[in-house]
C-alpha atoms as a PDB file:
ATOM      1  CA  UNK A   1      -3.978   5.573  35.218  1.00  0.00           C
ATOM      2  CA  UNK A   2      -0.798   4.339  34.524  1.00  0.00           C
ATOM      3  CA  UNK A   3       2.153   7.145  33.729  1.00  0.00           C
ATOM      4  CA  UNK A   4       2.909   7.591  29.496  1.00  0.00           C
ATOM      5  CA  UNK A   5       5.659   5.222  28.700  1.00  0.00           C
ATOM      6  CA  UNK A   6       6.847   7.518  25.404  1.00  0.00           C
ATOM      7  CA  UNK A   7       9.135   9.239  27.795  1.00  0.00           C
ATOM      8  CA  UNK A   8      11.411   6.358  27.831  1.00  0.00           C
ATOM      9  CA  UNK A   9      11.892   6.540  24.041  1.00  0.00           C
ATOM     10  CA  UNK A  10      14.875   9.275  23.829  1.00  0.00           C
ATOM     11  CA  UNK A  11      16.814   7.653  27.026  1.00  0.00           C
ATOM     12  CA  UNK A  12      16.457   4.381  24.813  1.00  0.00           C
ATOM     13  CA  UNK A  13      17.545   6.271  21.668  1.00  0.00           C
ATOM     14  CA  UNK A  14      20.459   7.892  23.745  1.00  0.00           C
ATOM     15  CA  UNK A  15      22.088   4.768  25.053  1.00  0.00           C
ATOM     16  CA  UNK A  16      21.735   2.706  21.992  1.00  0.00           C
ATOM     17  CA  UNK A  17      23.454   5.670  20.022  1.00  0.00           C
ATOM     18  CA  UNK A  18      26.781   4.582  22.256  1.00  0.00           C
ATOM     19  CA  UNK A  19      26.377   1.433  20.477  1.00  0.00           C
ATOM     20  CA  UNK A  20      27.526   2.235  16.591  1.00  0.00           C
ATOM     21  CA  UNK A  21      29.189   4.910  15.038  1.00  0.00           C
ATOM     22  CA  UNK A  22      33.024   5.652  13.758  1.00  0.00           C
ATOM     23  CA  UNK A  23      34.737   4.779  17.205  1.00  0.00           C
ATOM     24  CA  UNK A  24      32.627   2.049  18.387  1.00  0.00           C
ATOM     25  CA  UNK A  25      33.823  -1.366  20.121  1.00  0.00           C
ATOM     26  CA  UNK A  26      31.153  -3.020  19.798  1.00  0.00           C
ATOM     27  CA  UNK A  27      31.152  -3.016  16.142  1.00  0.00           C
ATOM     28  CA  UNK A  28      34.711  -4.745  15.338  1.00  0.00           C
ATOM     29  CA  UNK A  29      35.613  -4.329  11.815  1.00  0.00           C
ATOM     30  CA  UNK A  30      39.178  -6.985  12.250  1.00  0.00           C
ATOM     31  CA  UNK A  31      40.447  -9.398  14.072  1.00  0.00           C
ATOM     32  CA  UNK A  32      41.819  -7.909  16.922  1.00  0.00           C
ATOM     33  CA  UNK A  33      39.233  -5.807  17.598  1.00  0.00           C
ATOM     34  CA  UNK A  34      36.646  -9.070  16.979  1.00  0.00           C
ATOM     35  CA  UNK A  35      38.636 -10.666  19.867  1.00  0.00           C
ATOM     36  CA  UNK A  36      38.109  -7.608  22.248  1.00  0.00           C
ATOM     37  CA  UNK A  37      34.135  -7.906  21.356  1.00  0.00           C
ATOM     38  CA  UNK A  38      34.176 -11.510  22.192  1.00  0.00           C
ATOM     39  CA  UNK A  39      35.565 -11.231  25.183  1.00  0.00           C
ATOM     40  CA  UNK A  40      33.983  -8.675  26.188  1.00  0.00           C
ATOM     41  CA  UNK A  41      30.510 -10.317  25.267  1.00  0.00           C
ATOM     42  CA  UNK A  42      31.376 -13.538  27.391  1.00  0.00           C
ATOM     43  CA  UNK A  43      32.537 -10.797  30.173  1.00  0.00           C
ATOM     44  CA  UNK A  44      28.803  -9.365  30.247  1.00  0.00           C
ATOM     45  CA  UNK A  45      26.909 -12.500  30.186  1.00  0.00           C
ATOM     46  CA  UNK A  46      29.482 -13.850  33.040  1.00  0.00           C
ATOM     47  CA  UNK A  47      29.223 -10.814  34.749  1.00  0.00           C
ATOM     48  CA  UNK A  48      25.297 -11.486  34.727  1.00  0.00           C
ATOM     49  CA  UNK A  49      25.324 -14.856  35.355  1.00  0.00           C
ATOM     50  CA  UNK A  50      27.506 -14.058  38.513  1.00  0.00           C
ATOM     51  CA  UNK A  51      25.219 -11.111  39.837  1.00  0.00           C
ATOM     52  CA  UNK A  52      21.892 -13.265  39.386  1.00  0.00           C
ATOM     53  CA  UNK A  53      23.343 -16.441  41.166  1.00  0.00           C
ATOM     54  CA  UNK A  54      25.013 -13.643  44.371  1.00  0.00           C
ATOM     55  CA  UNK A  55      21.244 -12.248  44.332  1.00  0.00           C
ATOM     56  CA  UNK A  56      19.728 -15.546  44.287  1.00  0.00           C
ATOM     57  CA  UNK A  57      22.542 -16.634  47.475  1.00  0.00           C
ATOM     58  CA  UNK A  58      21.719 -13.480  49.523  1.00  0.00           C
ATOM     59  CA  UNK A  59      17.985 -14.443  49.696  1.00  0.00           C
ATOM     60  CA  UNK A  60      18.281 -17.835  50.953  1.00  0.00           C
ATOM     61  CA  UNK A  61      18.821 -16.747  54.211  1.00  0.00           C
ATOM     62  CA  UNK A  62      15.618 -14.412  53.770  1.00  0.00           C
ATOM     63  CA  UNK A  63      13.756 -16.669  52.685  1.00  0.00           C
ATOM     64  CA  UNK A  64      14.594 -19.998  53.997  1.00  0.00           C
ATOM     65  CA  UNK A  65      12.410 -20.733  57.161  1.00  0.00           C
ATOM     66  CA  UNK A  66      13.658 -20.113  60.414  1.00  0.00           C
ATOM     67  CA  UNK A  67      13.800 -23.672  61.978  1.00  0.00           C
ATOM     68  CA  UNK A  68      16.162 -24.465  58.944  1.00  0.00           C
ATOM     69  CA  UNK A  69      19.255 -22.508  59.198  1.00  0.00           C
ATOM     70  CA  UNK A  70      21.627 -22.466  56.369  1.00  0.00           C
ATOM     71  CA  UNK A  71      25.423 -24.026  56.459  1.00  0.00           C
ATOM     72  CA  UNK A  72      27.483 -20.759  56.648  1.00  0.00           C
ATOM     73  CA  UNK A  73      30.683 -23.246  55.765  1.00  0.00           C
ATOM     74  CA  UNK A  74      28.740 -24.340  52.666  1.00  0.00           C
ATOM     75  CA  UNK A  75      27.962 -20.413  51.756  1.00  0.00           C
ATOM     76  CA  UNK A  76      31.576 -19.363  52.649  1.00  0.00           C
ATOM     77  CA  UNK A  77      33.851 -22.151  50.750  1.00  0.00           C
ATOM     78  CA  UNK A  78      31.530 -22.364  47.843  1.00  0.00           C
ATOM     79  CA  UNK A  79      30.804 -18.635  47.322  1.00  0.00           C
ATOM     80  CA  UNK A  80      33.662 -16.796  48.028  1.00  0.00           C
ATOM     81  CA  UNK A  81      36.231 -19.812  47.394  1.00  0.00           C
ATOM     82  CA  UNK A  82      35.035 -22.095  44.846  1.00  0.00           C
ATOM     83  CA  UNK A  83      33.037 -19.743  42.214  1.00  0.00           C
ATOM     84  CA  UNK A  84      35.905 -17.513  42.106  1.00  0.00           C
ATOM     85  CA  UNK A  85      38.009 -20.389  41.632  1.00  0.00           C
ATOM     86  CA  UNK A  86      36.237 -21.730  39.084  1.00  0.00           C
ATOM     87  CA  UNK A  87      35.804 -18.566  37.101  1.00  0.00           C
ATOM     88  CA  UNK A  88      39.110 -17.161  36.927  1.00  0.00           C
ATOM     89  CA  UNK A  89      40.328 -21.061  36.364  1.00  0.00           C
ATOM     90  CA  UNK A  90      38.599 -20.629  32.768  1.00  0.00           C
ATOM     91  CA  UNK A  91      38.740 -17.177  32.152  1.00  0.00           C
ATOM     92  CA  UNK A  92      42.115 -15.993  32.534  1.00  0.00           C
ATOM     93  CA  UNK A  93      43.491 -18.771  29.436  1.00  0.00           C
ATOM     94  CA  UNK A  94      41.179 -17.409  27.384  1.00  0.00           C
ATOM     95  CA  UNK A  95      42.069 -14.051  27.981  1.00  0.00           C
ATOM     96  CA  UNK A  96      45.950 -14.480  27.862  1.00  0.00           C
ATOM     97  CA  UNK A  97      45.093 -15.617  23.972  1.00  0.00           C
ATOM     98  CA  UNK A  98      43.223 -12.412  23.207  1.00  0.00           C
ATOM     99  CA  UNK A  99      44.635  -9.782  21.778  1.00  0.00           C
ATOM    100  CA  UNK A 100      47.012 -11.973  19.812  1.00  0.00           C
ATOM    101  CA  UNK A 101      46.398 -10.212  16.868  1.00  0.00           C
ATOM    102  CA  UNK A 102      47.835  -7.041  17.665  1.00  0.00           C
ATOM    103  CA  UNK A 103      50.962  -8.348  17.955  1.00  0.00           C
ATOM    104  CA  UNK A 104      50.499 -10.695  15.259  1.00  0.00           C
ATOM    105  CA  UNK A 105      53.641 -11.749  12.623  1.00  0.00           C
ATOM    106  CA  UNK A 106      53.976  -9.365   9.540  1.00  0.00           C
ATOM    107  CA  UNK A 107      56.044 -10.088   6.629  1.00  0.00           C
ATOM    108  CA  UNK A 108      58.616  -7.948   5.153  1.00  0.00           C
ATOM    109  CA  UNK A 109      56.274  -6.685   1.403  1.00  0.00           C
ATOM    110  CA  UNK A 110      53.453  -5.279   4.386  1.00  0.00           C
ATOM    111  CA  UNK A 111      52.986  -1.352   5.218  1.00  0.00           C
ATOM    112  CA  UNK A 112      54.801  -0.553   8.423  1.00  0.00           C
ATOM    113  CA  UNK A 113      54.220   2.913   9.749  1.00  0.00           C
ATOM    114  CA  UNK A 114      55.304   4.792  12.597  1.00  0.00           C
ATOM    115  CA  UNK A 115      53.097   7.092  14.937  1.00  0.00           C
ATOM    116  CA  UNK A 116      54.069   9.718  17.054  1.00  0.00           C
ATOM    117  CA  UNK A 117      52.081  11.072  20.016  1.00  0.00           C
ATOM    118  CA  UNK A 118      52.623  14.722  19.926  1.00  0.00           C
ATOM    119  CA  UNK A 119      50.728  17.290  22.448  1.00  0.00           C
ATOM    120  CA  UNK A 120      47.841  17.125  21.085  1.00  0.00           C
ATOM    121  CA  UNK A 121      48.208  15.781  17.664  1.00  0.00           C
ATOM    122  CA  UNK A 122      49.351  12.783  15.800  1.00  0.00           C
ATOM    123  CA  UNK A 123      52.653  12.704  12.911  1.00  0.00           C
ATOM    124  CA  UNK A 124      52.444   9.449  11.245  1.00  0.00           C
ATOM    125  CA  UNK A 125      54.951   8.173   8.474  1.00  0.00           C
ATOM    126  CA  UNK A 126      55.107   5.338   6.145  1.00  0.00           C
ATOM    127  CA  UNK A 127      58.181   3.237   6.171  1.00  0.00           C
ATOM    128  CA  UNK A 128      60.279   2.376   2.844  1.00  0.00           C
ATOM    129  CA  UNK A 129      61.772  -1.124   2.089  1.00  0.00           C
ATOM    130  CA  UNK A 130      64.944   0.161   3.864  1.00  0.00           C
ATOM    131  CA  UNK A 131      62.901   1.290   7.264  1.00  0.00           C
ATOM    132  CA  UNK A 132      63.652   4.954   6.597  1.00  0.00           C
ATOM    133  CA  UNK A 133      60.807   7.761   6.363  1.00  0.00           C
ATOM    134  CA  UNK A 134      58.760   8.021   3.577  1.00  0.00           C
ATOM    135  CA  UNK A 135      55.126   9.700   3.029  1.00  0.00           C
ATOM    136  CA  UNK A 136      53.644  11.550   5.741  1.00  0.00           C
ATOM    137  CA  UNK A 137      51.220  12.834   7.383  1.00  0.00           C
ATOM    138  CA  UNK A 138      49.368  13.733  10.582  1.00  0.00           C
ATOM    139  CA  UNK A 139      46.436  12.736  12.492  1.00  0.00           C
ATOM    140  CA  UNK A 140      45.154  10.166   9.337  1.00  0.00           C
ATOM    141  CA  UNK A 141      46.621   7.073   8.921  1.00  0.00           C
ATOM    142  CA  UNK A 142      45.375   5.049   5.663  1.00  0.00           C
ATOM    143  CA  UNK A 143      46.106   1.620   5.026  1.00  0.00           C
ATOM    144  CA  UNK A 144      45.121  -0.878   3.100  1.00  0.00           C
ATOM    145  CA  UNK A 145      41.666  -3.176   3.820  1.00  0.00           C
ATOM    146  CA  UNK A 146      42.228  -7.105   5.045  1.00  0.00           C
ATOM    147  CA  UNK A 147      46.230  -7.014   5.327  1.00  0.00           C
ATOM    148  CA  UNK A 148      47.848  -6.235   8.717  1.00  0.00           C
ATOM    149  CA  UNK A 149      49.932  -3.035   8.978  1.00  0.00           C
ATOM    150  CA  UNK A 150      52.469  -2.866  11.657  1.00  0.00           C
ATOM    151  CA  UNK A 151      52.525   0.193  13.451  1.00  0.00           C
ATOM    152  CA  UNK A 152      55.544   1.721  15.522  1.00  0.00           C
ATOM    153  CA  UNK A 153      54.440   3.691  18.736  1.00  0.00           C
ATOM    154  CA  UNK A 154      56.464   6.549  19.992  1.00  0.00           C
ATOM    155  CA  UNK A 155      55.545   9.570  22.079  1.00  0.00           C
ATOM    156  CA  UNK A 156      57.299  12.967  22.048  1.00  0.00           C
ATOM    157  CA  UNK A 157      56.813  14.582  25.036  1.00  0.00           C
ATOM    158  CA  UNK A 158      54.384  12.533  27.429  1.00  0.00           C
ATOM    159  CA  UNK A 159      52.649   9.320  27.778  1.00  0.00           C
ATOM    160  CA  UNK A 160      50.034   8.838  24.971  1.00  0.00           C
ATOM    161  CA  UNK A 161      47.956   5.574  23.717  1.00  0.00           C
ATOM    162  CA  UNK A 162      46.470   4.795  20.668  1.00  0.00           C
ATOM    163  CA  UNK A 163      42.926   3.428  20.517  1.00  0.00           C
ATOM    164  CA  UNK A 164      41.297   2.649  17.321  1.00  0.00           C
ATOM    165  CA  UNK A 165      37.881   0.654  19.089  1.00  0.00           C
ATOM    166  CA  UNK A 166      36.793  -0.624  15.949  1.00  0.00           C
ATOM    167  CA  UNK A 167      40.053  -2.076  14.786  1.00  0.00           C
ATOM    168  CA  UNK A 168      41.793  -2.779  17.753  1.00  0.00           C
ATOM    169  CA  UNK A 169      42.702  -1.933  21.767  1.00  0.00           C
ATOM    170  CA  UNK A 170      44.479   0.257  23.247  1.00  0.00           C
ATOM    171  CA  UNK A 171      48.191   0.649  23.277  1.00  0.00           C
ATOM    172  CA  UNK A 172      50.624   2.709  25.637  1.00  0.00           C
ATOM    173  CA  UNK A 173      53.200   5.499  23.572  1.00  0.00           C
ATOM    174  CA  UNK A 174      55.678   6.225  25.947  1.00  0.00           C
ATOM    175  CA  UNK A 175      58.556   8.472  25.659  1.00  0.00           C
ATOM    176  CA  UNK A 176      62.413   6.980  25.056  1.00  0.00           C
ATOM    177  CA  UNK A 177      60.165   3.552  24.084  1.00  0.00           C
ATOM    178  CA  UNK A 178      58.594   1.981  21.043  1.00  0.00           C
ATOM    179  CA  UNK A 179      55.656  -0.696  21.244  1.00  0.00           C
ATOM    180  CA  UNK A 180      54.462  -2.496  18.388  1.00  0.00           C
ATOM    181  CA  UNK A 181      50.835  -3.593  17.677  1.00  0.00           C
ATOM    182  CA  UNK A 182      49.656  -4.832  14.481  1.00  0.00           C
ATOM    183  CA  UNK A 183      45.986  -3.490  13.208  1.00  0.00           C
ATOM    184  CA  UNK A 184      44.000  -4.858  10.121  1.00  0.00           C
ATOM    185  CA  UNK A 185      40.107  -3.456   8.663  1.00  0.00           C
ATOM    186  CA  UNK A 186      38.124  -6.349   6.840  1.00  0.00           C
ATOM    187  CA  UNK A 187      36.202  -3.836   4.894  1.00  0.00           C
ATOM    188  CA  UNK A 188      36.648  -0.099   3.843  1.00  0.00           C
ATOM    189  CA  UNK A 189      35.487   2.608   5.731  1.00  0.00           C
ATOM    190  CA  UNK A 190      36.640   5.434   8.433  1.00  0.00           C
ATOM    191  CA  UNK A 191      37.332   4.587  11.432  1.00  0.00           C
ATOM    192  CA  UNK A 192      37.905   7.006  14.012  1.00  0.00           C
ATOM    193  CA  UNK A 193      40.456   6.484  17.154  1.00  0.00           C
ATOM    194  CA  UNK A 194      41.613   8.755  20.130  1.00  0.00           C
ATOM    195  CA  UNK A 195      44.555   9.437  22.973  1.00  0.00           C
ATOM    196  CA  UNK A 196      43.564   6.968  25.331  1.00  0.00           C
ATOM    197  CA  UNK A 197      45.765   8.072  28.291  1.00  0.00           C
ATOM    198  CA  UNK A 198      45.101  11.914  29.574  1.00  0.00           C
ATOM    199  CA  UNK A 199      47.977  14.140  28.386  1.00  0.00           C
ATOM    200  CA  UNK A 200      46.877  17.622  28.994  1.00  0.00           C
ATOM    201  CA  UNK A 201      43.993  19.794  28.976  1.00  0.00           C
ATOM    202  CA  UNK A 202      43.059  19.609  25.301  1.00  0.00           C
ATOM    203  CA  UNK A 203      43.430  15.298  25.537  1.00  0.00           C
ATOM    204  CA  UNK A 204      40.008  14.939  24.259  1.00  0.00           C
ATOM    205  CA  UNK A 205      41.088  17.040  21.141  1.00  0.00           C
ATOM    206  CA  UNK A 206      43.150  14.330  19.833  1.00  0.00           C
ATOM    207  CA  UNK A 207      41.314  12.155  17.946  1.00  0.00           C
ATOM    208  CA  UNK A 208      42.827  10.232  14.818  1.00  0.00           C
ATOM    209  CA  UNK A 209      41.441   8.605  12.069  1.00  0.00           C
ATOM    210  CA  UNK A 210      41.876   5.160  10.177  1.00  0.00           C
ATOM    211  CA  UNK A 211      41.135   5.186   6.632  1.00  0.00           C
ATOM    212  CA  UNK A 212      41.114   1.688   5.345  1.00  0.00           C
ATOM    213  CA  UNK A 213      40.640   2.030   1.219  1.00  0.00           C
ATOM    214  CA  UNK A 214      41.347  -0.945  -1.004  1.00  0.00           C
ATOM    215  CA  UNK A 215      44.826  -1.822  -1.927  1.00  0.00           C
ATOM    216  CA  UNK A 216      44.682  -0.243  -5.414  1.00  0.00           C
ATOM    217  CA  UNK A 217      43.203   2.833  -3.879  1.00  0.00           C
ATOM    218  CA  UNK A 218      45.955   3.321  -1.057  1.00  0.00           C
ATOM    219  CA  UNK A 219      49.030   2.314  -3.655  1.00  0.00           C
ATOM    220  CA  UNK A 220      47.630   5.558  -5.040  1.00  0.00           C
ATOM    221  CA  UNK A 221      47.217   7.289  -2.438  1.00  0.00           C
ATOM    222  CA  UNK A 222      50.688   6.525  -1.313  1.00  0.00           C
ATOM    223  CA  UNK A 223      52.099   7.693  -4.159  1.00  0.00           C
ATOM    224  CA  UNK A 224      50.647  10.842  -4.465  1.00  0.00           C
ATOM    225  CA  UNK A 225      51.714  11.669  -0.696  1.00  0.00           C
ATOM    226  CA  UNK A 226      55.070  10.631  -1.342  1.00  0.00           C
ATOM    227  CA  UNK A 227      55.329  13.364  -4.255  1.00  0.00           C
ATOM    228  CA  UNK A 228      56.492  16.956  -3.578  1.00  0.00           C
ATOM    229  CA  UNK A 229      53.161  19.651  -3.295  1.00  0.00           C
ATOM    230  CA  UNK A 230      51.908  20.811  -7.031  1.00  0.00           C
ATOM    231  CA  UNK A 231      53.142  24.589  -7.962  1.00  0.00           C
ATOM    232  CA  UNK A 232      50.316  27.334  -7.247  1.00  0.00           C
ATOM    233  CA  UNK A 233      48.309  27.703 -10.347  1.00  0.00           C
ATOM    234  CA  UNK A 234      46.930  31.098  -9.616  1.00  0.00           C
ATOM    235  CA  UNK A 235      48.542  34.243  -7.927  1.00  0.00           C
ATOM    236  CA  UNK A 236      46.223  34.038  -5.027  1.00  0.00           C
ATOM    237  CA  UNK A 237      47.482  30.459  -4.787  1.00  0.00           C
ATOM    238  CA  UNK A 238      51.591  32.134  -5.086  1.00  0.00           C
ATOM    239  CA  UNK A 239      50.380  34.364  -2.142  1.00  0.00           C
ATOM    240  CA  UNK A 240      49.803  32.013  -0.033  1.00  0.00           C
ATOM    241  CA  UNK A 241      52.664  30.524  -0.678  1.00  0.00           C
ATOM    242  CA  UNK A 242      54.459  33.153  -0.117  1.00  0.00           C
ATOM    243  CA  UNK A 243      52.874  34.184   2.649  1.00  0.00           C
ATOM    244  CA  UNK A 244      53.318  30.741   4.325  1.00  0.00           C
ATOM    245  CA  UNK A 245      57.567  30.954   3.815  1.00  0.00           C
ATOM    246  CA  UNK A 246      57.485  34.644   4.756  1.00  0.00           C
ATOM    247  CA  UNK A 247      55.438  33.772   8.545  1.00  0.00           C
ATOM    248  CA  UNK A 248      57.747  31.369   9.019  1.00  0.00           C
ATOM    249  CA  UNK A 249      55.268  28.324   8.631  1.00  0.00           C
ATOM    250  CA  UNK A 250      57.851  26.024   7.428  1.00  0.00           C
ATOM    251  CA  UNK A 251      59.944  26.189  10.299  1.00  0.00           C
ATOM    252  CA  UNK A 252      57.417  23.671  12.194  1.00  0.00           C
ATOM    253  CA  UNK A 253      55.055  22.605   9.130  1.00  0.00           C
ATOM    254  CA  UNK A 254      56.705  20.206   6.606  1.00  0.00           C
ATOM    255  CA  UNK A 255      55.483  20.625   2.625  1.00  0.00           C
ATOM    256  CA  UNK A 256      56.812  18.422   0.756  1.00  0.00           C
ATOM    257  CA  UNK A 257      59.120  20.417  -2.020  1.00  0.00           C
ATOM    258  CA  UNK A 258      58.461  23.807   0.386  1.00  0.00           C
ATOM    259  CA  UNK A 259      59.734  22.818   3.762  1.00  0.00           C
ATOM    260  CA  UNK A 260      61.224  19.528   5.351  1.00  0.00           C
ATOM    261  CA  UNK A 261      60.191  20.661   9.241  1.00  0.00           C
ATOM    262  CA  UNK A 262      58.912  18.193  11.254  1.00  0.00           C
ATOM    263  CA  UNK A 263      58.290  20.204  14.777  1.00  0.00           C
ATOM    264  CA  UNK A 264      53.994  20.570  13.385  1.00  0.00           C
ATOM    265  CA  UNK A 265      51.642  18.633  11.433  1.00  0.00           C
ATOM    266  CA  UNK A 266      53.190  17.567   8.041  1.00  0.00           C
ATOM    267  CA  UNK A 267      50.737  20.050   5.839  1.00  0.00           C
ATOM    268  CA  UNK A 268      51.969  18.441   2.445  1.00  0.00           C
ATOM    269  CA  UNK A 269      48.159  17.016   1.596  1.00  0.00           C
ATOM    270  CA  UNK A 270      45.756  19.076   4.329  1.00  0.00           C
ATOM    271  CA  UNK A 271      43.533  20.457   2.341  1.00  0.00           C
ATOM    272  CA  UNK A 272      42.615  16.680   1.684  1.00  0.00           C
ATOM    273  CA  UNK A 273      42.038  16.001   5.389  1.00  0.00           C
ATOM    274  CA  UNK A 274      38.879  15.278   7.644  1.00  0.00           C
ATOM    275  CA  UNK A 275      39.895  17.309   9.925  1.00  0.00           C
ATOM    276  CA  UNK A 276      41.748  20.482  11.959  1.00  0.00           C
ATOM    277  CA  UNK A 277      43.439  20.361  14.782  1.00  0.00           C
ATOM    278  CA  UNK A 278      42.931  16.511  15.364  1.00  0.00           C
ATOM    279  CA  UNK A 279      39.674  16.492  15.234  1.00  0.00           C
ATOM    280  CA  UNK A 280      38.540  20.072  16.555  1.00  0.00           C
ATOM    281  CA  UNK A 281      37.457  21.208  13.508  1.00  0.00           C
ATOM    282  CA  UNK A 282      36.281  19.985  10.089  1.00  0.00           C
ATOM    283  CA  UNK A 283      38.052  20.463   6.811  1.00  0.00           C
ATOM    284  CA  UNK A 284      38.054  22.943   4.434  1.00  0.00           C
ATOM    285  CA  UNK A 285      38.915  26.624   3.123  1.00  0.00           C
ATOM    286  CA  UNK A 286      37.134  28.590   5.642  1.00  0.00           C
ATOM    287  CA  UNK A 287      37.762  26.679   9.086  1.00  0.00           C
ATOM    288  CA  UNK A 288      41.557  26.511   7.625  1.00  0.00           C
ATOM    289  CA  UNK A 289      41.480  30.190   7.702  1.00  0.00           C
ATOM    290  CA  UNK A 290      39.725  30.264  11.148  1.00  0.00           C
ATOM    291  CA  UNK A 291      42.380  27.668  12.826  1.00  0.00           C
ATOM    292  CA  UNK A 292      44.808  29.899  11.347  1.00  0.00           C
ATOM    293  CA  UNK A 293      43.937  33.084  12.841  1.00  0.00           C
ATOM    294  CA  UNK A 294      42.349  31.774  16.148  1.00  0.00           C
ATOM    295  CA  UNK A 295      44.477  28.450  16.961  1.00  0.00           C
ATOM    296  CA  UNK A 296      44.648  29.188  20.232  1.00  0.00           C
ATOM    297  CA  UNK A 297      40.637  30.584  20.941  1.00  0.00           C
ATOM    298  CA  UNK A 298      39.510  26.896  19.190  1.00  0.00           C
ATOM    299  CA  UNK A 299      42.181  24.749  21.068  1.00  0.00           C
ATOM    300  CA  UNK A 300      44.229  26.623  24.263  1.00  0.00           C
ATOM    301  CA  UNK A 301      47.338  25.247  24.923  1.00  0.00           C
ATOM    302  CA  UNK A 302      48.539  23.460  21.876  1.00  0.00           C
ATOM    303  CA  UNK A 303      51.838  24.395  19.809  1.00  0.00           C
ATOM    304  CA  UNK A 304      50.076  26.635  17.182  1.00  0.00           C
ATOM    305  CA  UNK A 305      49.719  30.338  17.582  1.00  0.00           C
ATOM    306  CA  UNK A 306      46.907  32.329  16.542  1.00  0.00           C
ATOM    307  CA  UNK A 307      48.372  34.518  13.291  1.00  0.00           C
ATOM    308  CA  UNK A 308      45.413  37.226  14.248  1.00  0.00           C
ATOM    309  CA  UNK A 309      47.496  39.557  12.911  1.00  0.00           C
ATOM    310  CA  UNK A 310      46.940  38.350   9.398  1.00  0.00           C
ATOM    311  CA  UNK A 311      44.340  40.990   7.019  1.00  0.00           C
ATOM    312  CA  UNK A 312      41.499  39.924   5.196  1.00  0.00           C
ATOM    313  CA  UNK A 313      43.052  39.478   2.094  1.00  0.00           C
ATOM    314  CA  UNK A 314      46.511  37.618   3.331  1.00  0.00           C
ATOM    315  CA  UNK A 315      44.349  35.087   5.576  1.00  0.00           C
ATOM    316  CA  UNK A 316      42.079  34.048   2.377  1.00  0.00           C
ATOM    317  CA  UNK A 317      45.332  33.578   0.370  1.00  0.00           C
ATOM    318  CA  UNK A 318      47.170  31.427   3.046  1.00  0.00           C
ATOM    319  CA  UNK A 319      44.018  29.804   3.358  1.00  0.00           C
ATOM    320  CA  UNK A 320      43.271  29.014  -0.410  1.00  0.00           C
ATOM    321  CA  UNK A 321      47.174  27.668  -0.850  1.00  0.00           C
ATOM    322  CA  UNK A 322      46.946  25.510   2.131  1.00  0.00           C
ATOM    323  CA  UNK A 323      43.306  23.892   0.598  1.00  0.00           C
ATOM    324  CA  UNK A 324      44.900  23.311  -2.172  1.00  0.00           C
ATOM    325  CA  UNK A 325      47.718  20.941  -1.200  1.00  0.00           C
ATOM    326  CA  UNK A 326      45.892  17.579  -2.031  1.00  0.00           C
END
């Protein structure tokens, strides 16, 4: 009786779930990252191709009778000289053309941002006509869905890359440098990117999202970030604002028409964001409240402290004015 074969069903489910999802290379959503996929598809089937005819070689001998022995001068100039040869001859061309797209030609009326790598989070800002800063914000970058936005790549403190699998691969942030690489999304969605290049111990806590809308969506968007944060409407609301100027918030956390800091996360629009933390923690009022009285419990080692100091009352209020700035 043969064994049940249902117990190959979840280790089926589990490696096709590496296959999809926000941060997925395998499902490009532009052109660069298209080029990755393709080469990486004629990779695989190369790679197979290779391994069946080195499989195929090594039984010959086996299986060849013994009164016929094989030419070792034909095995060594045509396996280990001539395939290689061969293989590389057409590969490498074609892979000295990938990738073109991420450094692609913009023109002058197209979004250019710069990106910071920070340990562990990400400050992004949207050039003006002039080059100088503009909107900001952290960890989220949106842009605009089929045009190509030029970003600028600097790191802070160490060695960071930016890798956004669906959109494009990876590129190096290095301190006292600035690389360039050009991204575009053919179609809207949320696409979700992380440090590629170990930078400490909470490296896999900086994640960073794409959020391609379309263009009349992000001219609105861009607007909005570029204005200074409403006045709280309520006094819970004036609280927290107060409470956020009195702690000293605004000497690392820029809010637009508040504070002009830029040592933290610009805060000017985070109760609109995905996420905490880059990507440790969801949004919203309550984990706001938790990240603000436990930074360092959720995420050791980054530059926030823990304000566990904070009462009931005061944590809810610097809580509720920080959820509101949308």
């Amino acid at each position: 009786m043969g064994r049940d074969p249902r117990w190959l069903l979840p280790l089926i489910a589990l490696s096709l779930g590496g296959c999809g999802g926000p941060q997925s290379a395998l499902d490009p959503a532009g052109p660069s990252a298209a080029s990755l996929h393709r080469l990486g598809i004629i990779m695989y089937v190369g790679a197979a191709l290779v391994t069946l005819l080195v499989t195929v070689l090594m039984l010959v001998p086996i299986l060849r009778p013994r009164e016929r022995p094989v030419n070792r001068r034909l095995f060594l100039w045509g396996g280990g000289v001539a395939l290689p040869l061969l293989t590389l001859t057409a590969l490498v061309p074609y892979v000295m053309t990938v990738g073109h797209e991420t450094r692609a030609a913009t023109t002058s009326n197209q979004v250019s941002v710069d990106v910071t790598g920070y340990v562990y989070w990400w400050d992004v800002a949207y050039r003006r006509p002039d080059g100088s800063r503009g909107a900001a914000s952290a960890n989220e970058l949106h842009i605009p869905v089929g045009e190509p936005i030029e970003l600028f790549l600097h790191a802070n403190d160490v060695i960071h890359s930016l890798w956004v699998p669906s959109l494009a691969g990876k590129t190096d942030m290095i301190p006292g440098r600035v690389n360039r690489m050009v991204i575009q999304a053919d179609r809207p969605g949320i696409y979700r990117g992380q440090c590629a290049e170990y930078c400490g111990l909470q490296h896999t806590l900086m994640a960073f999202d794409v959020i391609a809308l379309p263009r009349a969506e992000f001219d609105t968007w861009l607007a909005g970030a570029a204005q200074p944060a409403r006045e709280p409407a309520t006094p819970e609301l004036r609280q927290g604002r107060d409470l956020f100027v009195r702690l000293g918030c605004g000497v690392c956390h820029a809010v637009r028409g508040v504070s002009e800091a830029r040592l933290g996360p610009d805060l000017t629009q985070v109760g609109s964001r995905r996420t905490l933390g880059a990507g440790t923690l969801p949004g919203g009022v309550g984990n706001i409240a938790g990240w603000t009285a436990s930074a360092q419990h959720l995420k050791p080692g980054n530059a926030m402290p823990s304000y566990d100091q904070l009462e009931g009352p005061q944590l809810r209020a610097l809580a509720a004015y920080l959820e509101s700035l949308q």
